[in-house]
N, C-alpha and C. Protein backbone atom coordinates (compact mmCIF):
# COMPACT_ATOMS: atom_id res chain seq x y z
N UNK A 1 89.10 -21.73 1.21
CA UNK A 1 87.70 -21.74 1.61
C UNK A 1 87.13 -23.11 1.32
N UNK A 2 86.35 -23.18 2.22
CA UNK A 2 85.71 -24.93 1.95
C UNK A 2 84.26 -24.53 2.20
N UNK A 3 83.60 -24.73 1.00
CA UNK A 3 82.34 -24.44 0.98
C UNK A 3 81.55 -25.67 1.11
N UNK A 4 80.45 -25.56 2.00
CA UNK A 4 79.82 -26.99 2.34
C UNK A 4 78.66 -27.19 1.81
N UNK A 5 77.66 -25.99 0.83
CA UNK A 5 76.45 -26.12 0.36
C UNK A 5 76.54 -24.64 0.08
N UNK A 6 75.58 -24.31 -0.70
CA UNK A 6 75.57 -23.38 -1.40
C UNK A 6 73.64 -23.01 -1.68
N UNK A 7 73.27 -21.83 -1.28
CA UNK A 7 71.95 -21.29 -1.40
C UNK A 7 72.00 -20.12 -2.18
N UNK A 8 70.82 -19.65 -2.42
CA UNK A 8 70.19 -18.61 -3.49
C UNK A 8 68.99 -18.13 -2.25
N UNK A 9 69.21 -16.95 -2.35
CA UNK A 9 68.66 -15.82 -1.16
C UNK A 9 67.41 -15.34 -1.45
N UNK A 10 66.06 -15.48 -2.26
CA UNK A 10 65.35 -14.22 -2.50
C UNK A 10 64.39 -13.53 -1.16
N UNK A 11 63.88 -12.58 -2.16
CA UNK A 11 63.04 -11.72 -1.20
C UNK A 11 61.93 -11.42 -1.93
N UNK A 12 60.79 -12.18 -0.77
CA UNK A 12 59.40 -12.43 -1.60
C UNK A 12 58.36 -11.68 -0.91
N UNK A 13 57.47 -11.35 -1.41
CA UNK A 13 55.74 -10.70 -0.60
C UNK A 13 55.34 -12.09 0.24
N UNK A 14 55.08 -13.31 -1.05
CA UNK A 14 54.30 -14.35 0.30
C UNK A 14 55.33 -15.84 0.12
N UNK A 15 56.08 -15.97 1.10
CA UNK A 15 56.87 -17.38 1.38
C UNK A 15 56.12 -18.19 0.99
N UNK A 16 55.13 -18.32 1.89
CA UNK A 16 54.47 -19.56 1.46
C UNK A 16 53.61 -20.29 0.29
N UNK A 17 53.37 -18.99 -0.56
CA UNK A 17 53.13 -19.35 -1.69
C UNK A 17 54.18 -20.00 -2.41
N UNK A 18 55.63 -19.18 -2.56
CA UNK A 18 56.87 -19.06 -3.21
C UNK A 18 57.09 -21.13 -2.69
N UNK A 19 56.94 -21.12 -1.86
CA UNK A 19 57.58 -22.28 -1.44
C UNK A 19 56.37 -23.45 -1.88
N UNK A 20 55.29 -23.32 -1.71
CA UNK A 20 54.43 -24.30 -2.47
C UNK A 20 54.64 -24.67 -3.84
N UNK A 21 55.05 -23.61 -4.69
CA UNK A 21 55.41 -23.72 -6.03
C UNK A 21 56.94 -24.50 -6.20
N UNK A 22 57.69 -24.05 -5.65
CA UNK A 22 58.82 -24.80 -6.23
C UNK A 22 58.45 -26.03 -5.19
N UNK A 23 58.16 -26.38 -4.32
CA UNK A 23 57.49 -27.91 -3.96
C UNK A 23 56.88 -28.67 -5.02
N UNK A 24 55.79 -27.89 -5.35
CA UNK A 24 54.65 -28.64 -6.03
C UNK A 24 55.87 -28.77 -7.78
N UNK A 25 56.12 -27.87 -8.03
CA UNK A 25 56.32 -28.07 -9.48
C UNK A 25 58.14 -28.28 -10.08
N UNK A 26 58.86 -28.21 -9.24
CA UNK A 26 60.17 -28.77 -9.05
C UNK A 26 60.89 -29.35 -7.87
N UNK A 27 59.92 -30.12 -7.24
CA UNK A 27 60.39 -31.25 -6.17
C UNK A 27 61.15 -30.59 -5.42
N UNK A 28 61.42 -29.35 -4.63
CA UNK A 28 61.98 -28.95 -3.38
C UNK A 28 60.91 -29.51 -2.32
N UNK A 29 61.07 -29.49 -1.77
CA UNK A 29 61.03 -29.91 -0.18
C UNK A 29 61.28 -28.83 1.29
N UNK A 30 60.70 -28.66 1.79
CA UNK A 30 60.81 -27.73 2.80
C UNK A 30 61.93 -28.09 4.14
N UNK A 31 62.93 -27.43 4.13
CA UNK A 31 63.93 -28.07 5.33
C UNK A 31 63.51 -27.47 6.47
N UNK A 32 63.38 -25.86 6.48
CA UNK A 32 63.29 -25.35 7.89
C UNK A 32 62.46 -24.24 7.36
N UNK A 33 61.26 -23.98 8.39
CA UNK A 33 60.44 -22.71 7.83
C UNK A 33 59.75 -22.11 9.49
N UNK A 34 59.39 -20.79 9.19
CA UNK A 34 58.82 -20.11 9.96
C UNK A 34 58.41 -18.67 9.56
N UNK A 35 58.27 -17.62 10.29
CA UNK A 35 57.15 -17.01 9.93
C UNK A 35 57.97 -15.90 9.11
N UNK A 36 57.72 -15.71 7.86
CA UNK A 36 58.56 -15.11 6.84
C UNK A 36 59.76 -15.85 6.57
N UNK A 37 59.87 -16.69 6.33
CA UNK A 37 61.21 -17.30 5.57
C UNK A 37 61.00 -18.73 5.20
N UNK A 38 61.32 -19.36 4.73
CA UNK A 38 61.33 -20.88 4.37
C UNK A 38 62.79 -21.32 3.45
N UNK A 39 63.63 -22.25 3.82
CA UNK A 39 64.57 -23.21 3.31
C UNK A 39 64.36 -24.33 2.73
N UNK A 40 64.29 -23.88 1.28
CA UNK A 40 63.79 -25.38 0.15
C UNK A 40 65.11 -26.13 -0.21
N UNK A 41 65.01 -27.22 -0.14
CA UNK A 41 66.04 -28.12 -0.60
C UNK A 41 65.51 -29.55 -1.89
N UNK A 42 66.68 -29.59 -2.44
CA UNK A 42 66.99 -30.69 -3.55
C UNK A 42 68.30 -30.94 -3.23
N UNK A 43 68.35 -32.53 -3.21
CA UNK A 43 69.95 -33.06 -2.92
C UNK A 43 70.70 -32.36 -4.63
N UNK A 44 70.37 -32.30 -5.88
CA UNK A 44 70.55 -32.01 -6.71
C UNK A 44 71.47 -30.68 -7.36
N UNK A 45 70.76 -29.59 -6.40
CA UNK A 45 70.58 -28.27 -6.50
C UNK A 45 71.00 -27.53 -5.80
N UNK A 46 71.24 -26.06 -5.87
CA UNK A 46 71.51 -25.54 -4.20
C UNK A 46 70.08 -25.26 -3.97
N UNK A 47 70.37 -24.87 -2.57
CA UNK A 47 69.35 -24.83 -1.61
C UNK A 47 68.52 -23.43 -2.06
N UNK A 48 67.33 -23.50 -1.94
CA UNK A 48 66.29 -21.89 -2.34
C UNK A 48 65.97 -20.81 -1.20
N UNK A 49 66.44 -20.15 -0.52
CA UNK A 49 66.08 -19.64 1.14
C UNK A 49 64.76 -18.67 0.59
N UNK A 50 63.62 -18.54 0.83
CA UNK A 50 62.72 -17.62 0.62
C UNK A 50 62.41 -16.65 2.15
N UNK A 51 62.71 -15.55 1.98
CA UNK A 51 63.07 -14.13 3.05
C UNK A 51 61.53 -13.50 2.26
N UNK A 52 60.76 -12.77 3.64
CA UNK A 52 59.61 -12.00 3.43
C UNK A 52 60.18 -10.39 3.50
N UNK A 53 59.68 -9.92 2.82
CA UNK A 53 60.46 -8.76 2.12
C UNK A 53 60.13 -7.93 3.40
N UNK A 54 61.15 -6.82 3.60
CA UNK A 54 61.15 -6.16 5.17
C UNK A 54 61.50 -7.34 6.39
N UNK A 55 62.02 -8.41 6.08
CA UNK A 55 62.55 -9.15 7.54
C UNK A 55 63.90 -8.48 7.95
N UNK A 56 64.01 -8.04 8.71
CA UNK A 56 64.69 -7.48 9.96
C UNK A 56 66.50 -8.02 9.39
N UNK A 57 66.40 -9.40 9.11
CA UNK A 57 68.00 -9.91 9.11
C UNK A 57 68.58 -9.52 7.95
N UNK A 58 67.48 -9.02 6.70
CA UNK A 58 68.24 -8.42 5.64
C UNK A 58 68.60 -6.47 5.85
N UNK A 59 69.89 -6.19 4.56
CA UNK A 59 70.42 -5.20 4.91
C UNK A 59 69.41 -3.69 5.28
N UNK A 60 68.93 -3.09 5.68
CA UNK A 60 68.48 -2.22 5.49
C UNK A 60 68.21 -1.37 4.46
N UNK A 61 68.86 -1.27 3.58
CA UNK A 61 69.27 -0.69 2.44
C UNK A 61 68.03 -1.84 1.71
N UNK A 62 68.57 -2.85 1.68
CA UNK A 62 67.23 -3.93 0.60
C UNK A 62 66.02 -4.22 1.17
N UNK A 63 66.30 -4.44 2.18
CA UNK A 63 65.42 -5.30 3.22
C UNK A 63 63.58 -4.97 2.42
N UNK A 64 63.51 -3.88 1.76
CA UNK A 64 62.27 -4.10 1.36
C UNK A 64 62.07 -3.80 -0.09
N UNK A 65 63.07 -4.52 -0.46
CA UNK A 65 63.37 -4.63 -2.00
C UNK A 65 62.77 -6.16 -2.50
N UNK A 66 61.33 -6.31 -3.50
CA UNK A 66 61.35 -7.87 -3.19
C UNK A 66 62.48 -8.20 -4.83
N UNK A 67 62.83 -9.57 -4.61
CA UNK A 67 63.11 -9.87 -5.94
C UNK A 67 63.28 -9.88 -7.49
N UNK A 68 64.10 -9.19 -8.05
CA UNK A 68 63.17 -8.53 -9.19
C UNK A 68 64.65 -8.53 -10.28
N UNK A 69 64.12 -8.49 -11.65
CA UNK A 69 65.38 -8.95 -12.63
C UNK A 69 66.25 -10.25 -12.22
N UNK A 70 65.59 -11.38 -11.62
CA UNK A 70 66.11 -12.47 -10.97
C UNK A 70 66.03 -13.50 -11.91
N UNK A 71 66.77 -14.33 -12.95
CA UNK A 71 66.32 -15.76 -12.79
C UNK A 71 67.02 -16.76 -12.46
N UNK A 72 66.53 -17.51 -12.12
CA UNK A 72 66.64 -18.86 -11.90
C UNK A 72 66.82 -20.00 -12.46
N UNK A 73 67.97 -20.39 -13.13
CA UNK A 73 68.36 -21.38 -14.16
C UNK A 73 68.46 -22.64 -13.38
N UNK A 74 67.81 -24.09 -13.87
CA UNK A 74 68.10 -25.10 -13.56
C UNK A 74 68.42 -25.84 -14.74
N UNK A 75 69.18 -26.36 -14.89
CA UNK A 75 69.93 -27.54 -16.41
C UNK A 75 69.11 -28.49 -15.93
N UNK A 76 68.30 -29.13 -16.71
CA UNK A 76 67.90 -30.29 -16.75
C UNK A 76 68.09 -31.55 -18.40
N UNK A 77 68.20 -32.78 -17.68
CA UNK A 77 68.29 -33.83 -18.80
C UNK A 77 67.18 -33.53 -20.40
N UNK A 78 66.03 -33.89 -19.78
CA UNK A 78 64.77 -33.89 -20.89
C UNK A 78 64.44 -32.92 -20.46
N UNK A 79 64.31 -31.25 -21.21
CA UNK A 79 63.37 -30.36 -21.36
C UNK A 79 62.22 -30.41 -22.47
N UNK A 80 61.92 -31.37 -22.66
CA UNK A 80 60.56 -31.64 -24.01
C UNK A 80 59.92 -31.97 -22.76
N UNK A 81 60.29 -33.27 -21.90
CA UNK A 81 59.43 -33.62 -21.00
C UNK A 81 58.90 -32.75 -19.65
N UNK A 82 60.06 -31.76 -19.54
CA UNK A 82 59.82 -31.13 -18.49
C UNK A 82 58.98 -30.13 -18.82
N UNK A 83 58.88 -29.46 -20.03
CA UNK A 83 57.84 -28.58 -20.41
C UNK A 83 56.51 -29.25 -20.63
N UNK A 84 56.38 -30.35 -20.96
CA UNK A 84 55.28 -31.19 -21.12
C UNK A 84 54.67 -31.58 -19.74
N UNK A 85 55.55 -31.86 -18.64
CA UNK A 85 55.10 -32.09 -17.05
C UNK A 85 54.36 -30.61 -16.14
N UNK A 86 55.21 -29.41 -16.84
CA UNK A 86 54.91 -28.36 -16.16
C UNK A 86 53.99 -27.77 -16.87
N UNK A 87 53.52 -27.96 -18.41
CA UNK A 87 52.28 -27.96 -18.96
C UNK A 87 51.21 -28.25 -18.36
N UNK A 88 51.27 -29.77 -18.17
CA UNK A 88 49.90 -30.24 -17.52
C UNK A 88 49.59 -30.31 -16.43
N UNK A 89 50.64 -29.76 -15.53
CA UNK A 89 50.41 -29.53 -14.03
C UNK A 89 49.93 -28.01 -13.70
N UNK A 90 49.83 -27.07 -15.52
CA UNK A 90 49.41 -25.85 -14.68
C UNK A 90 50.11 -24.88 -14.57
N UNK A 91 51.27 -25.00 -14.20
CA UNK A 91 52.42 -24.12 -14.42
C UNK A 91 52.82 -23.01 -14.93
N UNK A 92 52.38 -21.79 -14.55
CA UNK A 92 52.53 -20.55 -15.47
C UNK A 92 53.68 -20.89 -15.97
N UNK A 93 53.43 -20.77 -17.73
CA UNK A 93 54.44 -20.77 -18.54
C UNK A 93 55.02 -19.75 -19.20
N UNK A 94 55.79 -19.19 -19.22
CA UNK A 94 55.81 -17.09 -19.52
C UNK A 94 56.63 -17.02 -20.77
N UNK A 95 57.45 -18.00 -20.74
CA UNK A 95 58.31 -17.62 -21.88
C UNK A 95 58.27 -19.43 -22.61
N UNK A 96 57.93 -19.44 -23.85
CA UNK A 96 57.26 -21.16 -23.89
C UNK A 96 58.79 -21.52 -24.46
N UNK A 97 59.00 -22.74 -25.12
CA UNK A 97 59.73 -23.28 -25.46
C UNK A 97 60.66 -22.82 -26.43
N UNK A 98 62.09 -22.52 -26.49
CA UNK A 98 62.69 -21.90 -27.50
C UNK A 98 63.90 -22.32 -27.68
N UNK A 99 64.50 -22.10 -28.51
CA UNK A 99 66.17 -22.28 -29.36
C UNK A 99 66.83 -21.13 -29.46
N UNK A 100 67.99 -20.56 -29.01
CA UNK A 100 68.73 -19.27 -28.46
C UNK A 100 69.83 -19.93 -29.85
N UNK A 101 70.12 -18.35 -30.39
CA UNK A 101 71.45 -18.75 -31.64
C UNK A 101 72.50 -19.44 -31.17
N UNK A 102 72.59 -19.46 -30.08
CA UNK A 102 73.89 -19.92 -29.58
C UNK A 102 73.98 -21.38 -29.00
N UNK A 103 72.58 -22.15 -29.16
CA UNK A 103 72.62 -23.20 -28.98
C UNK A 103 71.43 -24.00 -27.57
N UNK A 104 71.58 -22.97 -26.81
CA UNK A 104 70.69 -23.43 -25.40
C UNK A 104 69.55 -22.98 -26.01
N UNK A 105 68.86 -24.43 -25.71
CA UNK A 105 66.76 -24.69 -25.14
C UNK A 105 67.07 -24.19 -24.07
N UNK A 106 65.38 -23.45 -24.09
CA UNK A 106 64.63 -22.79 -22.90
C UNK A 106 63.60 -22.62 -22.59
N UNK A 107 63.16 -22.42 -21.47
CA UNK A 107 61.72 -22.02 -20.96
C UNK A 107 61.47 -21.65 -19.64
N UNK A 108 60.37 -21.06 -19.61
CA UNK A 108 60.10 -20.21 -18.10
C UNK A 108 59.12 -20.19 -17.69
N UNK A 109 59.70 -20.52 -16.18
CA UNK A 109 57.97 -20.67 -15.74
C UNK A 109 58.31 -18.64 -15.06
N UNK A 110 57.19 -18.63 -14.12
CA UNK A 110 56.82 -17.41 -13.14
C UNK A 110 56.27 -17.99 -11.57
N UNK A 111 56.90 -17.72 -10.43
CA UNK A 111 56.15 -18.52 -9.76
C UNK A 111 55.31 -16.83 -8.97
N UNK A 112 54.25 -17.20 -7.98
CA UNK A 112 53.56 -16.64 -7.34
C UNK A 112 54.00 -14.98 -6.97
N UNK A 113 55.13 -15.40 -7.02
CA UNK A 113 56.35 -13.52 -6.40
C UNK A 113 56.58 -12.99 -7.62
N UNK A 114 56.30 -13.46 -8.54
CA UNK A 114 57.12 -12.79 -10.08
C UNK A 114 58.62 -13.25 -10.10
N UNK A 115 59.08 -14.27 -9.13
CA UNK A 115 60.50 -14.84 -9.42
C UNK A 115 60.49 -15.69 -11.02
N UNK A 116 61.35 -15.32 -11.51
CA UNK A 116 61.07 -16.18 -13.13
C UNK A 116 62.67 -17.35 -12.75
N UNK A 117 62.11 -18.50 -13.48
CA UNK A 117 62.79 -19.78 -13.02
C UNK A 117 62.67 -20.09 -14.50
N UNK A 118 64.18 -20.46 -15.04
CA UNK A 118 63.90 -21.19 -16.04
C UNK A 118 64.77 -22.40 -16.45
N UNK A 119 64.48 -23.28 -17.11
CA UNK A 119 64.96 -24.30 -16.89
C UNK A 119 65.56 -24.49 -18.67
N UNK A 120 66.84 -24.91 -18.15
CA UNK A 120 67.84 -25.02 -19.88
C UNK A 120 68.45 -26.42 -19.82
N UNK A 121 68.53 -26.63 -21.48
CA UNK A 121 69.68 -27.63 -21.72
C UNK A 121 69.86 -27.02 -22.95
N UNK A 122 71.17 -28.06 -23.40
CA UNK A 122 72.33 -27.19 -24.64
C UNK A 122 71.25 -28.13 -25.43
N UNK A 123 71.35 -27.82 -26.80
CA UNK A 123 70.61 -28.07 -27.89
C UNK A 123 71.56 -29.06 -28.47
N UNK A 124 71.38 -30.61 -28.99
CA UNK A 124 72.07 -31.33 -29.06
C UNK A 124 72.75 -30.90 -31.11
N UNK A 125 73.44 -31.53 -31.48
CA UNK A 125 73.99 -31.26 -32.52
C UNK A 125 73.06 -31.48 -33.97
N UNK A 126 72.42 -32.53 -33.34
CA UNK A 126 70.98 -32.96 -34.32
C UNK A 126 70.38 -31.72 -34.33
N UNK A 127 70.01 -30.84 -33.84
CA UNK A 127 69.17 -29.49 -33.40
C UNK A 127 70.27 -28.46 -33.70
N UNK A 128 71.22 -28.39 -33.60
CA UNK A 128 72.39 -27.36 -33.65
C UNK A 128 72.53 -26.50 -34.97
């Protein structure tokens, strides 16, 4: 198999909220959108597809299931700074800054759908 890019599927009440937020507050970018769905991209990342809950192309069985027990992990370099950026930009913060026994920093935002996104790095040995 030769995989050429790689996306994350959810299923939201309002796209366009869902997609303003990870724009506004983790630099996606909108590739292709229309009416219930939107394709966020970061060269970085995989791609985010946001599906309006009941669209037709999902299974029947889900299709009006929105998102839910979902998160969304992104590793980032500086999480002091990134909690400090998504602080002052506003950012529902749901779960604030923490140290897990096992070593990984964390934190969480919530965006507009109740999708929870959170963003980790390993806790360096100074911290360990």
């Amino acid at each position: 198999m030769n995989v050429t890019s790689t996306a994350v599927s959810l299923t939201v009440d309002d796209v366009p909220a869902g997609a303003a937020f990870l724009a506004r507050h983790l630099g996606f970018r909108e590739a292709m959108a229309a009416d219930g769905f939107a394709s966020l991209v970061r060269e970085d990342t995989p791609d985010v597809i946001l599906l309006r809950r009941g669209t037709e192309v999902l299974p029947e069985g889900v299709r009006d299931q929105p998102a839910a027990g979902v998160i969304i992990a992104f590793t980032v370099d500086d999480l002091d700074a990134e909690y400090e950026r998504l602080k002052n930009e506003g950012a529902p913060i749901t779960m604030p800054l923490r140290e897990e026994p096992w070593g990984e920093r964390l934190f969480q935002i919530t965006d507009p759908n109740g999708v929870v996104i959170q963003l980790v790095a390993w806790a360096t040995s100074e911290r360990a």
